[in-house]
Protein backbone atom coordinates (compact mmCIF):
# COMPACT_ATOMS: atom_id res chain seq x y z
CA UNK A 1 18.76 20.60 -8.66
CA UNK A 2 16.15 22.56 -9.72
CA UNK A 3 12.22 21.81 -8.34
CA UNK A 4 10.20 23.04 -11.49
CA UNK A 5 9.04 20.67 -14.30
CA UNK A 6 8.80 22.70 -17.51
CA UNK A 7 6.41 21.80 -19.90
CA UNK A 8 8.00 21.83 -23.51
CA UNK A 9 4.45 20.11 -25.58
CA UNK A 10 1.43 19.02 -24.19
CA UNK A 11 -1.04 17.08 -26.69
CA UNK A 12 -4.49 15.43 -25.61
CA UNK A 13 -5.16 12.34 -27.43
CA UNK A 14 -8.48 11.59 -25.38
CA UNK A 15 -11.04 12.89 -23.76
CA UNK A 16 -13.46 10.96 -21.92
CA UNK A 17 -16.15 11.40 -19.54
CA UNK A 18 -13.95 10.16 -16.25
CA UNK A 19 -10.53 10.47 -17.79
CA UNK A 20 -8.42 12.97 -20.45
CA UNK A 21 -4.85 11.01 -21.71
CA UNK A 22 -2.38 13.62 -22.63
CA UNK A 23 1.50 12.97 -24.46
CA UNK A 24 3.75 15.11 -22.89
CA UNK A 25 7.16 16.19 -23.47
CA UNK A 26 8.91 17.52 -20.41
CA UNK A 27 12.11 18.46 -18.87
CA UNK A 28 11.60 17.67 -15.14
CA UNK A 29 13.36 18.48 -11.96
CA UNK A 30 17.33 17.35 -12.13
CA UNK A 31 16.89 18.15 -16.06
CA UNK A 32 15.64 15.01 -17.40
CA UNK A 33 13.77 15.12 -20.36
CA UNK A 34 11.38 12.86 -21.09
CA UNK A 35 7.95 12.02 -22.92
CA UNK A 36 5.29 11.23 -20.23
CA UNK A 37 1.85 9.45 -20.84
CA UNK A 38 -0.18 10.86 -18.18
CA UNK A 39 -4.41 9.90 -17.22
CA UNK A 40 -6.14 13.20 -16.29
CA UNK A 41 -8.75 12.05 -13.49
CA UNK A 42 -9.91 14.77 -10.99
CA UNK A 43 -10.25 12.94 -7.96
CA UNK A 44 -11.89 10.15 -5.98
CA UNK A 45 -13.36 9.59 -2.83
CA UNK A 46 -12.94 6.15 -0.86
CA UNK A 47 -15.65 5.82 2.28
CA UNK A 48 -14.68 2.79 5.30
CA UNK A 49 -18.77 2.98 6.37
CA UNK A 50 -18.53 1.29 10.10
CA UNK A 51 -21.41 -0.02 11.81
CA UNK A 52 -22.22 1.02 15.33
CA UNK A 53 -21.28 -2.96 16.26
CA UNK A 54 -17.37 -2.03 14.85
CA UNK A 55 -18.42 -3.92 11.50
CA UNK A 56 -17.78 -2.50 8.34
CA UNK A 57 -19.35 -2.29 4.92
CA UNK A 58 -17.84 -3.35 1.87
CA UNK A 59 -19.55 -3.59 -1.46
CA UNK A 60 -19.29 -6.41 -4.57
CA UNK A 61 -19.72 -5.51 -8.06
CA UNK A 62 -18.11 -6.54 -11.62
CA UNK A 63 -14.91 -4.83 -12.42
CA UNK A 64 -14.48 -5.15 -16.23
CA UNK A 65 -10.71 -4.32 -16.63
CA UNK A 66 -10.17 -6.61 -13.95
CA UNK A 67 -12.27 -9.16 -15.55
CA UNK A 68 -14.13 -10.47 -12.05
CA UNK A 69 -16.19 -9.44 -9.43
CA UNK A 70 -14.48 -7.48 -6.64
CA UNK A 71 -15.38 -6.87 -2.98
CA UNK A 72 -14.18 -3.07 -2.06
CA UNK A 73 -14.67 0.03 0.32
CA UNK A 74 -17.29 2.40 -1.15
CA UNK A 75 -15.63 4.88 -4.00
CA UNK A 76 -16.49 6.96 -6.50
CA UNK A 77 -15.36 10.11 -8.46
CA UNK A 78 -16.00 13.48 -7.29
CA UNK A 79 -17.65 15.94 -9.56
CA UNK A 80 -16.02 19.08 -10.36
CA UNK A 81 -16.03 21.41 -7.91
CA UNK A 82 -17.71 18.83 -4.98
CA UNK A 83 -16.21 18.67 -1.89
CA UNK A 84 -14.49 15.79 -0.36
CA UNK A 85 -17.30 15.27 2.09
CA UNK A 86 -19.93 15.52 -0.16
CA UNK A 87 -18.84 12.92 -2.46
CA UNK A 88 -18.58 11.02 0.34
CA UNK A 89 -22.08 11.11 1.35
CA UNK A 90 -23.21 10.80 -1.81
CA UNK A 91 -21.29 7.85 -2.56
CA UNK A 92 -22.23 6.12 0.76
CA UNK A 93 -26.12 6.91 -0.06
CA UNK A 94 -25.91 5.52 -3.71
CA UNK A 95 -23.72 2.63 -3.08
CA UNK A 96 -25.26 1.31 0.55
CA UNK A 97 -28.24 3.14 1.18
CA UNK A 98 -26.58 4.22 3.97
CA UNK A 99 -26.59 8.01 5.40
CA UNK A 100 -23.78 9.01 7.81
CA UNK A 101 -24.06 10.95 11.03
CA UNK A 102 -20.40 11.56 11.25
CA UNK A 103 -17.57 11.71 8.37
CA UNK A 104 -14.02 12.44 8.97
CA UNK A 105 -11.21 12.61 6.81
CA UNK A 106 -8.27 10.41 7.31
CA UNK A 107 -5.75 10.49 4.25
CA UNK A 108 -4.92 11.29 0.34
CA UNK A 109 -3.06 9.51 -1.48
CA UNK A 110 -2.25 8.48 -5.49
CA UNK A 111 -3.03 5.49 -6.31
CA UNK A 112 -0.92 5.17 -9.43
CA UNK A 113 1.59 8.06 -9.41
CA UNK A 114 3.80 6.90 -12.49
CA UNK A 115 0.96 7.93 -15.06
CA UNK A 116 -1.99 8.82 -13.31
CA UNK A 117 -2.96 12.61 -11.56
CA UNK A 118 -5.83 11.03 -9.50
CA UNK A 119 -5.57 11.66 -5.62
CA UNK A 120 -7.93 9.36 -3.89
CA UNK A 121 -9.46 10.82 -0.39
CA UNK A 122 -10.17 8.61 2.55
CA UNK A 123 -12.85 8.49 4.66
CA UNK A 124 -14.51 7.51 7.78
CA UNK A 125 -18.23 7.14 8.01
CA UNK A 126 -19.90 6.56 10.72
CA UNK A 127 -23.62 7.12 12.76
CA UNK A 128 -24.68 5.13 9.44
CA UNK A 129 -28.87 4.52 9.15
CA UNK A 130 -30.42 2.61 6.69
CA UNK A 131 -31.48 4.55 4.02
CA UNK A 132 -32.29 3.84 0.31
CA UNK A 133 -29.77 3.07 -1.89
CA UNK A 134 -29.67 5.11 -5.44
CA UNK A 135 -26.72 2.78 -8.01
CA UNK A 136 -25.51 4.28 -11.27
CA UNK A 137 -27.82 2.67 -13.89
CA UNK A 138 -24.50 0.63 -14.74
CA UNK A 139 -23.93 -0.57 -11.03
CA UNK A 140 -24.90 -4.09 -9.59
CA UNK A 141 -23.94 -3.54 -6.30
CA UNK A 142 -23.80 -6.52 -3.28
CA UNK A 143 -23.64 -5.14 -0.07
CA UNK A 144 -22.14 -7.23 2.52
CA UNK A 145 -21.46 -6.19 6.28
CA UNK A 146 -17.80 -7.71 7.33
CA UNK A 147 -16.73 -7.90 11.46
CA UNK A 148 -12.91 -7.41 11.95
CA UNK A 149 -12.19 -11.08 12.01
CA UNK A 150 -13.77 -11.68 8.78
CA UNK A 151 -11.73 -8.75 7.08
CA UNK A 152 -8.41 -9.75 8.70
CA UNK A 153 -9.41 -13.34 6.99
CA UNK A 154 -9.84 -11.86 3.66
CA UNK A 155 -6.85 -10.33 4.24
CA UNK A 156 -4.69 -13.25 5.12
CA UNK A 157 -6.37 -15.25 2.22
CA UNK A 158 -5.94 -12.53 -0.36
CA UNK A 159 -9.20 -12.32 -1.39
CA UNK A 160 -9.02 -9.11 -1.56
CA UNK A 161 -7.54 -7.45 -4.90
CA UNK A 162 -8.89 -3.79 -4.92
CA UNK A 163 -5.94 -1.00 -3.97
CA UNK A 164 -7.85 1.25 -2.59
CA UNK A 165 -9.02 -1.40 -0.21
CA UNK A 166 -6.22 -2.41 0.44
CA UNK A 167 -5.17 0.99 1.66
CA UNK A 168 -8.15 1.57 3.74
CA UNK A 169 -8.22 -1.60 5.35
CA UNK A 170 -5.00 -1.91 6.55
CA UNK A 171 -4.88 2.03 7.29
CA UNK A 172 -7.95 0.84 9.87
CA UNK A 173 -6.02 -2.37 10.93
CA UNK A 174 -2.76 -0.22 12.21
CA UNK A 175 -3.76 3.37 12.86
């Protein structure tokens, strides 16, 4: 079988600020051809900011696609060339207010792999102090501190929606 996709036509039909949407036509591995939609995005970061009592931080703000508000883990997109850690701290500082002592790096992953090239990086923060917090002038951001018990309600309840959360969440639940 071979392990190479081959390209045959590649045409962007947007480009955005946060995304590009290409149409392309491909032949990949095992010789399927086929005409893929794929979402350009070039990468995200996802922070799990815990407080030195064990609690974490999660943050509420209005999610138009998904029509409602949404409580999450900290994310945002990295700019080009910005390391993972970087756009961590800088997402932590404009989302919380928070700055973090200590970040470590726990997993990648795609969130949507059927159309979408965006690998989302995990994070750990931790040694968080108050700072001030700097939102996007688009952001309305709640900040809410949340003790194990209280997530693993949420949880159970399914009260939370967000993937991403999801992921990070139960990644600090089991590992």
């Amino acid at each position: 079988m071979k392990s190479q996709v081959r390209i045959l036509k590649s045409k962007s039909v947007y480009d955005g600020r946060v995304i590009r949407v290409k149409l392309d036509r491909v032949i990949e591995p095992g010789g399927v051809e086929a005409t893929r939609e794929v979402v350009e995005h070039h990468g995200s970061v996802v922070v799990i900011p815990r407080l030195p009592n064990g609690h974490i931080i999660l943050v509420r703000q209005f999610r138009y696609p998904a029509r409602k508000h949404l409580w999450e883990l900290v994310a945002g997109s990295m700019e080009p060339g910005e390391s993972v850690i970087r756009a961590a701290r800088r997402e932590l500082r404009e989302e919380t207010g928070y700055r973090a002592g200590t970040l470590k790096r726990l997993i990648s992953f795609y969130p949507s792999p059927g159309f979408l090239t965006e690998k989302m990086h995990m994070v750990e923060a931790q040694d968080l102090k108050p700072s001030k917090a700097n939102p996007e002038e688009d952001e309305r951001i709640e900040v809410g501190e949340f003790s194990r018990a209280q997530l693993n309600k949420l949880l159970r309840e399914k009260k939370i929606s967000d993937g991403k959360t999801l992921v990070g969440l139960l990644w600090n639940r089991w590992c």
